[in-house]
Each structure stands twice: as C-alpha cells, then as structure tokens.
N, C-alpha and C. Protein backbone atom coordinates (compact mmCIF):
# COMPACT_ATOMS: atom_id res chain seq x y z
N UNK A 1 12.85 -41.14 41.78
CA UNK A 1 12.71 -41.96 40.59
C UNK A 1 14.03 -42.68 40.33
N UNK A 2 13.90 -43.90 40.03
CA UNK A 2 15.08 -45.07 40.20
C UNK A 2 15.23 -44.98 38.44
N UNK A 3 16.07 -44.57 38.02
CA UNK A 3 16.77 -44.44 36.52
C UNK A 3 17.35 -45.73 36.27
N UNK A 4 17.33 -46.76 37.06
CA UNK A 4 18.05 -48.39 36.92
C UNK A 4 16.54 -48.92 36.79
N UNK A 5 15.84 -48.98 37.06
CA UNK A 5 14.79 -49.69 36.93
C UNK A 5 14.13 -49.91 36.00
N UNK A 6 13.80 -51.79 35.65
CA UNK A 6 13.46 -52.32 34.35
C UNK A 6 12.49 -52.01 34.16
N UNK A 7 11.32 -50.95 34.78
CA UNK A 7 10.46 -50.21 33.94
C UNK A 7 10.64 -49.27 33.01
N UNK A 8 11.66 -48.99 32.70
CA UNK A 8 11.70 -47.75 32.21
C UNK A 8 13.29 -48.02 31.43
N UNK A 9 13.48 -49.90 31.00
CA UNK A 9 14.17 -49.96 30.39
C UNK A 9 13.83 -50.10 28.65
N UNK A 10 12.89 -49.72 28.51
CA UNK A 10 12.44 -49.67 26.97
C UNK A 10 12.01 -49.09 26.60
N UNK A 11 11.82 -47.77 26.88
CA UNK A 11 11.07 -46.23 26.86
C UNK A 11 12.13 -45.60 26.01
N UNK A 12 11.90 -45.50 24.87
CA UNK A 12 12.44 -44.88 23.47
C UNK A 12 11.83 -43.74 23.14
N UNK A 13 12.46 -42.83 23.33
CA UNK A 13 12.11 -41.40 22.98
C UNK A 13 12.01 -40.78 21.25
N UNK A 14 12.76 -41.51 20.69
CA UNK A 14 12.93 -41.35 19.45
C UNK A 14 12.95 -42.38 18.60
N UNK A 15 12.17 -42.30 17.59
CA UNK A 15 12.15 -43.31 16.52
C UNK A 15 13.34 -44.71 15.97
N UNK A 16 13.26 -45.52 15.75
CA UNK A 16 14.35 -46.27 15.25
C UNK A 16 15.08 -45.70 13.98
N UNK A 17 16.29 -44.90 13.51
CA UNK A 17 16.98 -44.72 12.08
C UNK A 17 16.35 -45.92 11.32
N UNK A 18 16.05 -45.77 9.82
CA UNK A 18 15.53 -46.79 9.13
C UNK A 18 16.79 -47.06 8.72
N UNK A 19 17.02 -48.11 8.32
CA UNK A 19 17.97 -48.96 7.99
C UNK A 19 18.39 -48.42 7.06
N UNK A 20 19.58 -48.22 6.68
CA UNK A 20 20.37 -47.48 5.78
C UNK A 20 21.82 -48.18 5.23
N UNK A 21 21.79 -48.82 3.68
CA UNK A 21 23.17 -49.18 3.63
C UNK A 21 24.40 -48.17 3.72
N UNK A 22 25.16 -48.94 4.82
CA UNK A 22 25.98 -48.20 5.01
C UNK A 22 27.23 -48.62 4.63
N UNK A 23 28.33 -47.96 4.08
CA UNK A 23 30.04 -48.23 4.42
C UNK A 23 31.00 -47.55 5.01
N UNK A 24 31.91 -47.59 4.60
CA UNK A 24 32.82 -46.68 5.41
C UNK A 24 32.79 -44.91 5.59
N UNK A 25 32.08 -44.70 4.13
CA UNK A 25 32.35 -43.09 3.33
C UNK A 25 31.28 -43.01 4.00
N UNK A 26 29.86 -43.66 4.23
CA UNK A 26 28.98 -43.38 4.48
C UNK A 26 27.65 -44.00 3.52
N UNK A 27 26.52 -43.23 3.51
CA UNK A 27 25.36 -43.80 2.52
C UNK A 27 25.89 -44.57 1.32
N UNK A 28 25.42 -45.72 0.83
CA UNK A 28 25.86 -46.05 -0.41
C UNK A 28 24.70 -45.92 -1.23
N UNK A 29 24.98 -45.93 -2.36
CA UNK A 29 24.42 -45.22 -3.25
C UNK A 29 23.17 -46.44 -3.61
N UNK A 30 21.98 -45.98 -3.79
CA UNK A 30 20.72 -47.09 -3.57
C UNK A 30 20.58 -47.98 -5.66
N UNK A 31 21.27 -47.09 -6.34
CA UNK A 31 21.27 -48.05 -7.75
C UNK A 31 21.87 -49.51 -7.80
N UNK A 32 21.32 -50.19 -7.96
CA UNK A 32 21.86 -52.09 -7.76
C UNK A 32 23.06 -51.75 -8.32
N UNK A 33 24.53 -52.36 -7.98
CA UNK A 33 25.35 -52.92 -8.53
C UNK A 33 26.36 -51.47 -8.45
N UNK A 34 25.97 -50.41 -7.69
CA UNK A 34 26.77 -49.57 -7.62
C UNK A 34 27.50 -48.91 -6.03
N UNK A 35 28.90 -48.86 -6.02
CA UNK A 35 29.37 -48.95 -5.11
C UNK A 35 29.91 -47.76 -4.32
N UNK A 36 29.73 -46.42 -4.90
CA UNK A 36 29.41 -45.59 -4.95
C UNK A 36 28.96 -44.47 -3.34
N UNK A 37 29.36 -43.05 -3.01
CA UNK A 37 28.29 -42.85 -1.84
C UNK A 37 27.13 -42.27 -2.44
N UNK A 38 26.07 -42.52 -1.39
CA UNK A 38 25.34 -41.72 -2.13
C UNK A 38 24.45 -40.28 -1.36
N UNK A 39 25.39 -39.60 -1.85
CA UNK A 39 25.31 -38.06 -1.06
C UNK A 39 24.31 -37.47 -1.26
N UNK A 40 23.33 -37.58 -2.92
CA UNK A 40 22.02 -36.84 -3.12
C UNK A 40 20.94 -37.45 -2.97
N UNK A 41 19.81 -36.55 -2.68
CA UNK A 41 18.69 -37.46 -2.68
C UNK A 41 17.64 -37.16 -3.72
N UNK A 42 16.96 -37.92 -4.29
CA UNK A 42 15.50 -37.85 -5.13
C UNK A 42 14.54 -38.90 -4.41
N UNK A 43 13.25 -37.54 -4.88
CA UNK A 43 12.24 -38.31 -4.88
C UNK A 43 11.49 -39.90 -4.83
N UNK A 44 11.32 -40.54 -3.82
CA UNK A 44 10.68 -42.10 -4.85
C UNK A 44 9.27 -41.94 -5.27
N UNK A 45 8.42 -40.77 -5.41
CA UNK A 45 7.29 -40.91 -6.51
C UNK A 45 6.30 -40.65 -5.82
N UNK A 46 5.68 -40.64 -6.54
CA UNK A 46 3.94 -40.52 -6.20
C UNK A 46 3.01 -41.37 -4.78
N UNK A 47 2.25 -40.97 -3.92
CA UNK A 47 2.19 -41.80 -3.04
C UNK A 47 3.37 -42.20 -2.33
N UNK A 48 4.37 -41.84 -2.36
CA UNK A 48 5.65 -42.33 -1.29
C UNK A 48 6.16 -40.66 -1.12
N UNK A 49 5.70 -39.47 -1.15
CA UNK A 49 6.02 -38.30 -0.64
C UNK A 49 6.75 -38.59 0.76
N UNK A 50 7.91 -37.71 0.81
CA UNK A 50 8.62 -37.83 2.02
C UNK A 50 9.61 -38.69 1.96
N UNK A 51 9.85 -40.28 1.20
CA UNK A 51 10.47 -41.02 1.08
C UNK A 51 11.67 -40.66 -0.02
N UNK A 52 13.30 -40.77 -0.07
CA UNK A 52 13.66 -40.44 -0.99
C UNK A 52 14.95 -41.82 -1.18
N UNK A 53 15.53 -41.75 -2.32
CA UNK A 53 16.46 -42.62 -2.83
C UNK A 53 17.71 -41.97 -2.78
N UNK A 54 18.82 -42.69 -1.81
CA UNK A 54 19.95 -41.69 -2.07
C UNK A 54 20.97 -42.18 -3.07
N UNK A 55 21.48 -41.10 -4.09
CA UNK A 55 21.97 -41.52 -5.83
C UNK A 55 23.73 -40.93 -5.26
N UNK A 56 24.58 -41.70 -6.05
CA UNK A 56 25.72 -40.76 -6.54
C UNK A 56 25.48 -40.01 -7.38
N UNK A 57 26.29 -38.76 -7.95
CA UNK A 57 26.18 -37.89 -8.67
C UNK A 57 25.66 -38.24 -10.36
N UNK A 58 25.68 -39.33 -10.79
CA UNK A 58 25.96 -39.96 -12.16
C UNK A 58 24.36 -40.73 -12.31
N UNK A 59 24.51 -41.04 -11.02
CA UNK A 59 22.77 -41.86 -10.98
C UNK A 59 21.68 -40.45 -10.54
N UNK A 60 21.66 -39.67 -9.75
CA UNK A 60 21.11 -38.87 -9.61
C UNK A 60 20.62 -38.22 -11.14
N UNK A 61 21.38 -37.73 -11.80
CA UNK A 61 21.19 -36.64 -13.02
C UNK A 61 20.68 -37.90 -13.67
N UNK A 62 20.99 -39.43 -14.13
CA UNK A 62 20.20 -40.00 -14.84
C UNK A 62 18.59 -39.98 -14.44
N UNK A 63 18.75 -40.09 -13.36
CA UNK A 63 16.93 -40.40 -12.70
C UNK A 63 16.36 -39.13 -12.84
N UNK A 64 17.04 -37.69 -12.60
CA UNK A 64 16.21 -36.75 -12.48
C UNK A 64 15.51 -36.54 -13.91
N UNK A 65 16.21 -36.87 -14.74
CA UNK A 65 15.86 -36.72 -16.59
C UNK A 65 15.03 -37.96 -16.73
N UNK A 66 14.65 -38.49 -16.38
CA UNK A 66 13.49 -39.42 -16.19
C UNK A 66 12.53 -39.81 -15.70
N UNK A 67 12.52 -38.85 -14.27
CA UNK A 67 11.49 -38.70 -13.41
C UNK A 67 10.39 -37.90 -13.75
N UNK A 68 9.17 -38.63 -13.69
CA UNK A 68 7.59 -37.80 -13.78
C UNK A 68 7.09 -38.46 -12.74
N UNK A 69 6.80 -37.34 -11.74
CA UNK A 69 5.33 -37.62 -10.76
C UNK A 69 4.44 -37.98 -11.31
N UNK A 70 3.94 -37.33 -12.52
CA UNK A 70 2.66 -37.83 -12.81
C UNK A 70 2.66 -39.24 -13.84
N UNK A 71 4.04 -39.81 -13.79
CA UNK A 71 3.79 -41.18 -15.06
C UNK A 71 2.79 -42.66 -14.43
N UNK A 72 1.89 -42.58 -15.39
CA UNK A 72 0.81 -43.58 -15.24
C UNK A 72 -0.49 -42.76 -14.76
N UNK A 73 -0.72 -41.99 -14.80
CA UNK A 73 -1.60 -41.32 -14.47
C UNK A 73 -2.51 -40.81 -15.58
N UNK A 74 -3.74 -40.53 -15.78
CA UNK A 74 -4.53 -40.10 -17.48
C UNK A 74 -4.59 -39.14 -17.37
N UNK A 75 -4.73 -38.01 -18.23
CA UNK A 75 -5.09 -36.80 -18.70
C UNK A 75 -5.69 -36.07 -17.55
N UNK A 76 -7.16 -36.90 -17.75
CA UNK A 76 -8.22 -36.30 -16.64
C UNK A 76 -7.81 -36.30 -15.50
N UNK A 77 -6.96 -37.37 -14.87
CA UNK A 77 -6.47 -37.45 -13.63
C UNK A 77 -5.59 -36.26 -13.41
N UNK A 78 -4.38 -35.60 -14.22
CA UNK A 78 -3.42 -35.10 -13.94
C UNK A 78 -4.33 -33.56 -14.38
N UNK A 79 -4.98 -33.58 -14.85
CA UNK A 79 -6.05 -32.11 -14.86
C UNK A 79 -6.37 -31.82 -13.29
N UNK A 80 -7.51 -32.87 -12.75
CA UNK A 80 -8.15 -32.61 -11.89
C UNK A 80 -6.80 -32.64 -10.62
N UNK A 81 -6.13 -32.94 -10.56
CA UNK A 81 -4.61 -33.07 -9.56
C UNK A 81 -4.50 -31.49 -9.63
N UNK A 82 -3.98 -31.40 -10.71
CA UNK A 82 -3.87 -29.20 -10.75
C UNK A 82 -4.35 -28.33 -10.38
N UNK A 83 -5.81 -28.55 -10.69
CA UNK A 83 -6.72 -27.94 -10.17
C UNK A 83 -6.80 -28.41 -8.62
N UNK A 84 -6.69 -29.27 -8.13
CA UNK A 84 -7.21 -29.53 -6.43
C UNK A 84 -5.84 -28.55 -6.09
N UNK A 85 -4.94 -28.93 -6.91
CA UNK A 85 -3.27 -28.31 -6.05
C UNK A 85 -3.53 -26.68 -5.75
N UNK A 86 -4.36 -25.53 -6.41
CA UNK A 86 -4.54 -24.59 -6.52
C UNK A 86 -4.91 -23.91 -5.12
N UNK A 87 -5.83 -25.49 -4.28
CA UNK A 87 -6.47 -24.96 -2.88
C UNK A 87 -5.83 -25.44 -2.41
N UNK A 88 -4.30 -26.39 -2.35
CA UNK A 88 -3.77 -27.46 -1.53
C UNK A 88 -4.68 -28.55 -1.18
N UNK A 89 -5.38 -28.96 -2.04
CA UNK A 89 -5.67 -30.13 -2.42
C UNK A 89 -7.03 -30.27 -0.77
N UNK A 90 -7.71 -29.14 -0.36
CA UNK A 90 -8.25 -29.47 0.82
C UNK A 90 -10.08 -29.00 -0.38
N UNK A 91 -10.82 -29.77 0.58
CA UNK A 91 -12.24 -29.62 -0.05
C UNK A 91 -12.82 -27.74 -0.28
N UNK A 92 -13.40 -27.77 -1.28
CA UNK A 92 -13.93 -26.11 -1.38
C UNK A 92 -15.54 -25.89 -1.54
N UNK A 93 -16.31 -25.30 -1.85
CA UNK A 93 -17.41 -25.03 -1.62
C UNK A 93 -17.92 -23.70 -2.43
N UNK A 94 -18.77 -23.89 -3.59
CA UNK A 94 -19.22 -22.64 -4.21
C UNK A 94 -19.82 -21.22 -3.25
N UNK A 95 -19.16 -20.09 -3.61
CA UNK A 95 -20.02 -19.54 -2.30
C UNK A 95 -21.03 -18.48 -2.74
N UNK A 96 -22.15 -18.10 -2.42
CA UNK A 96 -23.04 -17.51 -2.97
C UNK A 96 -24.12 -17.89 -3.36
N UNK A 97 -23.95 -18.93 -3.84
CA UNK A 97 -25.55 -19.65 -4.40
C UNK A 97 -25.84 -20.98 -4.10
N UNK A 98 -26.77 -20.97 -4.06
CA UNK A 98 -28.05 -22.30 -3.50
C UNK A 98 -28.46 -22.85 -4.53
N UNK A 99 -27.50 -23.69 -5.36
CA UNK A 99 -28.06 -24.77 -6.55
C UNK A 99 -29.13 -25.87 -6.29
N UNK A 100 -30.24 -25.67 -6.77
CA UNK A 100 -31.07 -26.76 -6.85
C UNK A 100 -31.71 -26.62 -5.55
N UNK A 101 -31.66 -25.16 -4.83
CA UNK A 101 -33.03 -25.02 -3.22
C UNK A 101 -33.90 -24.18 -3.97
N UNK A 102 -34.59 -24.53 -3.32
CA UNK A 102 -35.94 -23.45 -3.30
C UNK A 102 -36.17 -22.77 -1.63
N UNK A 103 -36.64 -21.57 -2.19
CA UNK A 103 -36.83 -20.72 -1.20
C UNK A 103 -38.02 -20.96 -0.45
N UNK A 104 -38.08 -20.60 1.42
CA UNK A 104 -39.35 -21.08 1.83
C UNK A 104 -40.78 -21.16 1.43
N UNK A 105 -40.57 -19.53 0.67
CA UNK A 105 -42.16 -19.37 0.40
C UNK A 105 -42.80 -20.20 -1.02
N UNK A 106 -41.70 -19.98 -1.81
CA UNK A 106 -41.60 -21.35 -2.86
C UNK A 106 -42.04 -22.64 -2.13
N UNK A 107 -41.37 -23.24 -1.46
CA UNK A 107 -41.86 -24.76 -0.77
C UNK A 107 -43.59 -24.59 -0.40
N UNK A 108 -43.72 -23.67 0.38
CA UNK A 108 -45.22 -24.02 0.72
C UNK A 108 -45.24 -23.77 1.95
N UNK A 109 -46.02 -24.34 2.78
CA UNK A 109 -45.74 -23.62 4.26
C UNK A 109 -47.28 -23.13 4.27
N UNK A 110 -47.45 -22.24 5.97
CA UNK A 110 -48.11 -21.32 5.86
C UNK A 110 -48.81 -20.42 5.04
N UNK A 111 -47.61 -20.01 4.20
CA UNK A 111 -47.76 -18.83 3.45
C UNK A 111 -47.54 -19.34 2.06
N UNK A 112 -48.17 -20.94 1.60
CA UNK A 112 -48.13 -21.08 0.14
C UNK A 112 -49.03 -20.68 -0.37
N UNK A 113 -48.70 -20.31 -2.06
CA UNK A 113 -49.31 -19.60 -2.87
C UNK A 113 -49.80 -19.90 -3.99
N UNK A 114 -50.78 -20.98 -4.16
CA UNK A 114 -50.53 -21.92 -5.31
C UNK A 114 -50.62 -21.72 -6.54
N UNK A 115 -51.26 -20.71 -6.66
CA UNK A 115 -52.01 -20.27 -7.76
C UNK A 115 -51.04 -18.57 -8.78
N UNK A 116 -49.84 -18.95 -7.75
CA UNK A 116 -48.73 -17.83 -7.94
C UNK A 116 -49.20 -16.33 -8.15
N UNK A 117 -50.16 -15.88 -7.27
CA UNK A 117 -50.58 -14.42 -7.57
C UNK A 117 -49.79 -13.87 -6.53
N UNK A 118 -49.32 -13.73 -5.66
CA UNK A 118 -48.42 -13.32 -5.25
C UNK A 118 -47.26 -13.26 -4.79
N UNK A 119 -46.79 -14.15 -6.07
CA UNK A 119 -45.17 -13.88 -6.29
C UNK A 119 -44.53 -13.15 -6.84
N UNK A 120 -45.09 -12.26 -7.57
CA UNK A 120 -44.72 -10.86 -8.23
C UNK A 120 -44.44 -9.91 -6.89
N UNK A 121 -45.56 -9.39 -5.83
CA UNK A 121 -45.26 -8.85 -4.36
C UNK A 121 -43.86 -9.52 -3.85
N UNK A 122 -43.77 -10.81 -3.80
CA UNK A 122 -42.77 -11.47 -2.54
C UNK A 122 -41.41 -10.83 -3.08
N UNK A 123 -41.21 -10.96 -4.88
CA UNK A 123 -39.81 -10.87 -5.17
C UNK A 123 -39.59 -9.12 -5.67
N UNK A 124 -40.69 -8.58 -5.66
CA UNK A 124 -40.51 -6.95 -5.70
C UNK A 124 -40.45 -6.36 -4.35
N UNK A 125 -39.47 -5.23 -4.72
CA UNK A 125 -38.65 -4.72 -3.56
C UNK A 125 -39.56 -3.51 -3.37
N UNK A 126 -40.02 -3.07 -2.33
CA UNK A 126 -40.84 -2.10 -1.90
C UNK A 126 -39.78 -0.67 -2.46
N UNK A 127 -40.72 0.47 -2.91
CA UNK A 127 -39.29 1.82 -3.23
C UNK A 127 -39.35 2.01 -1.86
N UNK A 128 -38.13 2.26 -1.66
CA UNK A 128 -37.55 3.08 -0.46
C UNK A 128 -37.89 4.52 -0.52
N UNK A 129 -38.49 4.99 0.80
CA UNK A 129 -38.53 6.52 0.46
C UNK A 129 -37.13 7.33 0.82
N UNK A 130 -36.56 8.41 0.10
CA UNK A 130 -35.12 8.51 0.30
C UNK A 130 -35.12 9.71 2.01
N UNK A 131 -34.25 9.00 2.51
CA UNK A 131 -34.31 9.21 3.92
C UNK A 131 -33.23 10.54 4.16
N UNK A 132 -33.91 11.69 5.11
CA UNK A 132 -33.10 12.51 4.77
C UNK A 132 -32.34 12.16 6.40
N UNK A 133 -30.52 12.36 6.15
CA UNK A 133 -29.97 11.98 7.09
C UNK A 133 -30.44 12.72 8.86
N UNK A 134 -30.72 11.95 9.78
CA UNK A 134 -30.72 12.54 10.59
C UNK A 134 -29.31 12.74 11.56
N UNK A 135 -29.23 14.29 12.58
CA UNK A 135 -28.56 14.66 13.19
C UNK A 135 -28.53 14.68 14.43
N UNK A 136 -27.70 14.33 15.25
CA UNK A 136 -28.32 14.87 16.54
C UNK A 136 -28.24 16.43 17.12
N UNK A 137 -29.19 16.54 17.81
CA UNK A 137 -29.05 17.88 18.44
C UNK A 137 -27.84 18.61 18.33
N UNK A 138 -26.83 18.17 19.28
CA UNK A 138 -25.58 18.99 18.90
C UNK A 138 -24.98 19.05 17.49
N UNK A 139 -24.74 18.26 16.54
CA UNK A 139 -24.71 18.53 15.37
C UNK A 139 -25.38 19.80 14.41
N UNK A 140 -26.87 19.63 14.92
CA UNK A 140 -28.23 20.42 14.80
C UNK A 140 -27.59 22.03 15.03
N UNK A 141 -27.31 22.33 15.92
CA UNK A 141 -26.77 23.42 16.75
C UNK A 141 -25.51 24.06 16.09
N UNK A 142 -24.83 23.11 16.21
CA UNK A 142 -23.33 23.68 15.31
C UNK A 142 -23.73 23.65 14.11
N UNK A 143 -24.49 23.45 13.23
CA UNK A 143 -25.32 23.73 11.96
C UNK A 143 -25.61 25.00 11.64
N UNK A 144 -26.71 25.23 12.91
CA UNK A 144 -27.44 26.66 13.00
C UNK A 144 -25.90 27.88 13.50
N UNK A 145 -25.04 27.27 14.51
CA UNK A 145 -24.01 28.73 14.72
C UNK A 145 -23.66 29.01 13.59
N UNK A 146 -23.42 28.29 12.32
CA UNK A 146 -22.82 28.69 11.24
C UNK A 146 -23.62 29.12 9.95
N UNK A 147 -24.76 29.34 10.27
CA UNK A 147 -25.85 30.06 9.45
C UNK A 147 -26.86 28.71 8.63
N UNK A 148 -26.99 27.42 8.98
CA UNK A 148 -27.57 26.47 8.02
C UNK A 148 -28.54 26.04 9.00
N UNK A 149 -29.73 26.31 8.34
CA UNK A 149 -30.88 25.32 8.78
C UNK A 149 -31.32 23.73 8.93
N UNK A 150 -30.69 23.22 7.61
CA UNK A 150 -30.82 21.75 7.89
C UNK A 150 -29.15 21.29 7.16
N UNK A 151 -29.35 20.06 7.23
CA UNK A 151 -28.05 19.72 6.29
C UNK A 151 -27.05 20.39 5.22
N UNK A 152 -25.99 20.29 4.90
CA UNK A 152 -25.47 21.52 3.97
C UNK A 152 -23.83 20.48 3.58
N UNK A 153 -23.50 20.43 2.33
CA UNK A 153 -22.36 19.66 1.50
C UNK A 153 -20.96 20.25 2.67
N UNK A 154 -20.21 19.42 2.26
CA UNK A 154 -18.78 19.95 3.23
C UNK A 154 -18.41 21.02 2.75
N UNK A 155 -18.37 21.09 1.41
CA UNK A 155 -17.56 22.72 0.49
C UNK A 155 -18.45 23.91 1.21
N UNK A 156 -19.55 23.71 1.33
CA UNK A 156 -20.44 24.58 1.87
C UNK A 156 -20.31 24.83 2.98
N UNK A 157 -19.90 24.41 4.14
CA UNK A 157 -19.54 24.24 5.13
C UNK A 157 -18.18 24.93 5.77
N UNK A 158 -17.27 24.28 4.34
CA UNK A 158 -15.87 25.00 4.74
C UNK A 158 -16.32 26.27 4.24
N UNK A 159 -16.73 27.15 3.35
CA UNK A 159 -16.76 28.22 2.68
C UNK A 159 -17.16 29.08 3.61
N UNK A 160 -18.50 28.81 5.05
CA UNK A 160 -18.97 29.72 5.62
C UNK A 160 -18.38 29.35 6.90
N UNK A 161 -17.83 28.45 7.05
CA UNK A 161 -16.44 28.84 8.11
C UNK A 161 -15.49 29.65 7.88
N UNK A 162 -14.70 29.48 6.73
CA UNK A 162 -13.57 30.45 6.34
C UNK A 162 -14.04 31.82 6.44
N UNK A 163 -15.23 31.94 5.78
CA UNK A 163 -16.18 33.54 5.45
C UNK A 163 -16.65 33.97 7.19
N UNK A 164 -16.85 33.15 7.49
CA UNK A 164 -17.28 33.91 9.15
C UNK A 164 -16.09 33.71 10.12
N UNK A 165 -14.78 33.01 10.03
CA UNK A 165 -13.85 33.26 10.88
C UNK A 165 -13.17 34.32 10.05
N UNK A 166 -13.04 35.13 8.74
CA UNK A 166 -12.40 36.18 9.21
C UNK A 166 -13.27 37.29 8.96
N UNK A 167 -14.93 37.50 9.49
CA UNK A 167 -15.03 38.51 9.68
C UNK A 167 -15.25 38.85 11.10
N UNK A 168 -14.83 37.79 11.99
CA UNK A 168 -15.35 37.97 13.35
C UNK A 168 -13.81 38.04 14.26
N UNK A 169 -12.98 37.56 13.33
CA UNK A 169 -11.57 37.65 14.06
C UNK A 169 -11.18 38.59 14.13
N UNK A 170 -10.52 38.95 15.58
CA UNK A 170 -9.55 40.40 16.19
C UNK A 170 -9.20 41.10 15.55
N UNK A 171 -7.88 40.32 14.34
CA UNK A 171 -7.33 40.48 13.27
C UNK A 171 -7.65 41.67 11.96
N UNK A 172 -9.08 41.14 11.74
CA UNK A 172 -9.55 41.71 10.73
C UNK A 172 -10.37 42.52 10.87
N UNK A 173 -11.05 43.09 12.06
CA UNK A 173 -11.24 44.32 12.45
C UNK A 173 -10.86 45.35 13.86
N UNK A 174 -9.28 45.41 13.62
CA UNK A 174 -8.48 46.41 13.95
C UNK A 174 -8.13 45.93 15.39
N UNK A 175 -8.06 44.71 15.39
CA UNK A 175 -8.17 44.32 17.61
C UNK A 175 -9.25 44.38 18.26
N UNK A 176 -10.14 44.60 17.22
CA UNK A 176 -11.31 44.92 18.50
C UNK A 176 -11.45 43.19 18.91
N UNK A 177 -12.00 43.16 19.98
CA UNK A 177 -12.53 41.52 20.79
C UNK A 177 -13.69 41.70 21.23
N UNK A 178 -14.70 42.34 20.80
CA UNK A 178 -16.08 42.10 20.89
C UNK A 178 -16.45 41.33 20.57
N UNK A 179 -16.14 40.63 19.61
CA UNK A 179 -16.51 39.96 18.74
C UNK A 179 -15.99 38.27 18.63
N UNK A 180 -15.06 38.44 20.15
CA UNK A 180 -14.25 36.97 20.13
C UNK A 180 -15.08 35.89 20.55
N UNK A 181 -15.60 36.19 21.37
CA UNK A 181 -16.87 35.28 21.96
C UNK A 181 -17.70 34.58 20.78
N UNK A 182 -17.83 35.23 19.72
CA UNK A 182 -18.95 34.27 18.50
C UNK A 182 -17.62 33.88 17.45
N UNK A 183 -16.61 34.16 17.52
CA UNK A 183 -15.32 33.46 16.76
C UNK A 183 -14.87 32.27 17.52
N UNK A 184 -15.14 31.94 18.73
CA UNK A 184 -15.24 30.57 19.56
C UNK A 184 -15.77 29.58 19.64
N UNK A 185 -17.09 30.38 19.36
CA UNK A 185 -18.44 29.60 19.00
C UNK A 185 -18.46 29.07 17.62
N UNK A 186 -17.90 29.70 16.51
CA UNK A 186 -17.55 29.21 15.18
C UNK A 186 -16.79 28.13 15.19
N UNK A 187 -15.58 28.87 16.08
CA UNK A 187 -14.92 27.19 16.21
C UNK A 187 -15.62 25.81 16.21
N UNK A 188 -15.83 26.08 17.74
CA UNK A 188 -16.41 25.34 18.44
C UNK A 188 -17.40 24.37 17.11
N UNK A 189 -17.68 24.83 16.74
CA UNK A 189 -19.15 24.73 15.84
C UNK A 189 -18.60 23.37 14.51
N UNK A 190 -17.53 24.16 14.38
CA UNK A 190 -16.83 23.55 13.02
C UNK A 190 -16.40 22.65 13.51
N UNK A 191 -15.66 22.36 14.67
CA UNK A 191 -14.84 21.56 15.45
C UNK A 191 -16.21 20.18 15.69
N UNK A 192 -17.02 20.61 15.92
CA UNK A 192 -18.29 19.30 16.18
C UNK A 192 -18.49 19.01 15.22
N UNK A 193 -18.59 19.54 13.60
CA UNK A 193 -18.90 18.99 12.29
C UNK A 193 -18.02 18.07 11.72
N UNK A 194 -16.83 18.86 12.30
CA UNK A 194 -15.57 17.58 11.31
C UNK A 194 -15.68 16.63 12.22
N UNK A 195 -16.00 16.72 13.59
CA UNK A 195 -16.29 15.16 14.47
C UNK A 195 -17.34 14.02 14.10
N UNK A 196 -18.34 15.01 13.55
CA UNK A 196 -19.57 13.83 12.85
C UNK A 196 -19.65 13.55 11.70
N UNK A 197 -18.19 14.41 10.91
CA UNK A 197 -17.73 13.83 9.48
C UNK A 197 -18.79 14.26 8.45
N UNK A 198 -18.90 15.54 8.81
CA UNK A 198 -19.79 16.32 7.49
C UNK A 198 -18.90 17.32 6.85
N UNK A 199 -17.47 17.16 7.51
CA UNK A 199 -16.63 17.53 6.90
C UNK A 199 -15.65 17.08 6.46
C-alpha cells in the first residue's frame, strides 16, 4: 500500500474542530464585546443539548442565574416533559390490561352466545378438587421406614426421627449393634425426605 498516493489524500479520520475564537490565552470568551478567556462552559438550551457557550468567570455566573431550560415552554408542556423524563423519555405501554378488547367468546365465533345463557359457565371457575400431594415411590418408602402411611408435616417428621434415632442407636442401649442396620435405614430414610423437601 503506497501511503503517497492521491487516493488516499483526503481520507480524514476525524472530524473537523468547529471553529473556535481563538487568541493567544486561548478560548475567548463567546459574550459580544468581551475580551476575556473563556475557560467555562454553559449550556446553549433546549434543543441544542450537547452544544455549549464558553463564558469568563463574570459572564458565566450572570447566565447561570438566568438560565431556564424550560423558558417558553407552557405548563402542560413542562408537566408532560417530567413525566416522559421518569422513563428517559422512551415510549411505555400499560401492562396488564386490554382497554377497549373484547374477549373471543364475547366477539362471536363458533362458539357465540347470543342470547348470553352461557356466560355465567364461561366466566365461573370450575371448584378445584383439593389435590392430595403426590409422592414418588421412594419418597413413599422412606415415609413408611419412619412409621407414616401417607403424607405427614415436617415437625412430625423431625419428632419421629429424633424419637427413633435414639432408640435404635448403639449409644442408648448399652453398645449393643443389633440394631444398627434399622438406624441406617432411618437415616437413610430422613436423608431422602429432606431431598424432596418435606423437610
């Protein structure tokens, strides 16, 4: 690639500096008739976001005590501005409800109802019959090692664990280990309940 070549003599990578009065100190200060640098910057307003005026110290504090974004603007305008500012000013959307639809069976269709006798059925909720939780087998099992036939509260649960690990433990009758084999199985038992969180 030939770096001399007049193709590639006007290929500007970066923007032009906007024109800026300048002097010796540097920025001059943008108030007519003042000669001034001008080191701070403010705002130029509404619709010119991003754009700013650079002040000496004396013009700055005058403009800032005079500056309103919102001057010229009405009531209603500078209401509804606040409120958009709340979402950053991007579009929003009620969520939850369907103002002004009607529901299919409402419209008609197939299944219209004209004479409205059964719209009392469509918007009543059938009773639920109350469902007793099911278990699986192994759950089922570690149920029964610990003396319960069907389902049983956690307190209930811990109580005849605690109550059957110490009458089956070594411990509490004199060393004997006859008895270690169904203190395993207790475990074991309890150990599958707190896994399916009935404990």
């Amino acid at each position: 690639m030939n770096l001399n070549s007049p193709l590639f003599d006007r290929i500007r990578t970066q923007r032009e500096p906007r024109e800026e009065k300048k002097r010796e100190g540097g920025i001059r200060c943008d108030s007519p008739g003042c000669e001034a640098e001008g080191a701070f910057r403010a705002p130029m307003g509404r619709l010119r976001e991003g754009q700013y005026f650079c002040f000496c110290l004396d013009h700055v504090r005058e403009y800032n005590a005079t500056y309103n974004y919102f001057n010229g603007m009405k009531d209603a305008d500078v209401a509804r501005y606040m409120k958009d500012a709340t979402v950053g000013h991007r579009p929003t959307w009620s969520m939850g409800t369907r103002r002004g639809q009607t529901g299919f069976r409402e419209e008609g269709g197939p299944t219209a109802d004209p004479l409205g006798m059964n719209r009392a059925k469509m918007h009543r909720r059938p009773a639920q019959p109350k469902r007793e939780p099911r278990y699986s087998p192994v759950t089922m099992r570690a149920l029964a090692a610990l003396g319960f036939d069907d389902a049983a509260g956690p307190e209930a649960i811990r109580t005849r664990y605690k109550e059957l690990v110490k009458r089956h433990h070594p411990d509490a009758n004199g060393g004997d280990r006859s008895r270690e084999e169904k203190l395993r199985e207790i475990i074991h038992a309890y150990k599958t309940l707190r896994a399916a969180r009935l404990v």
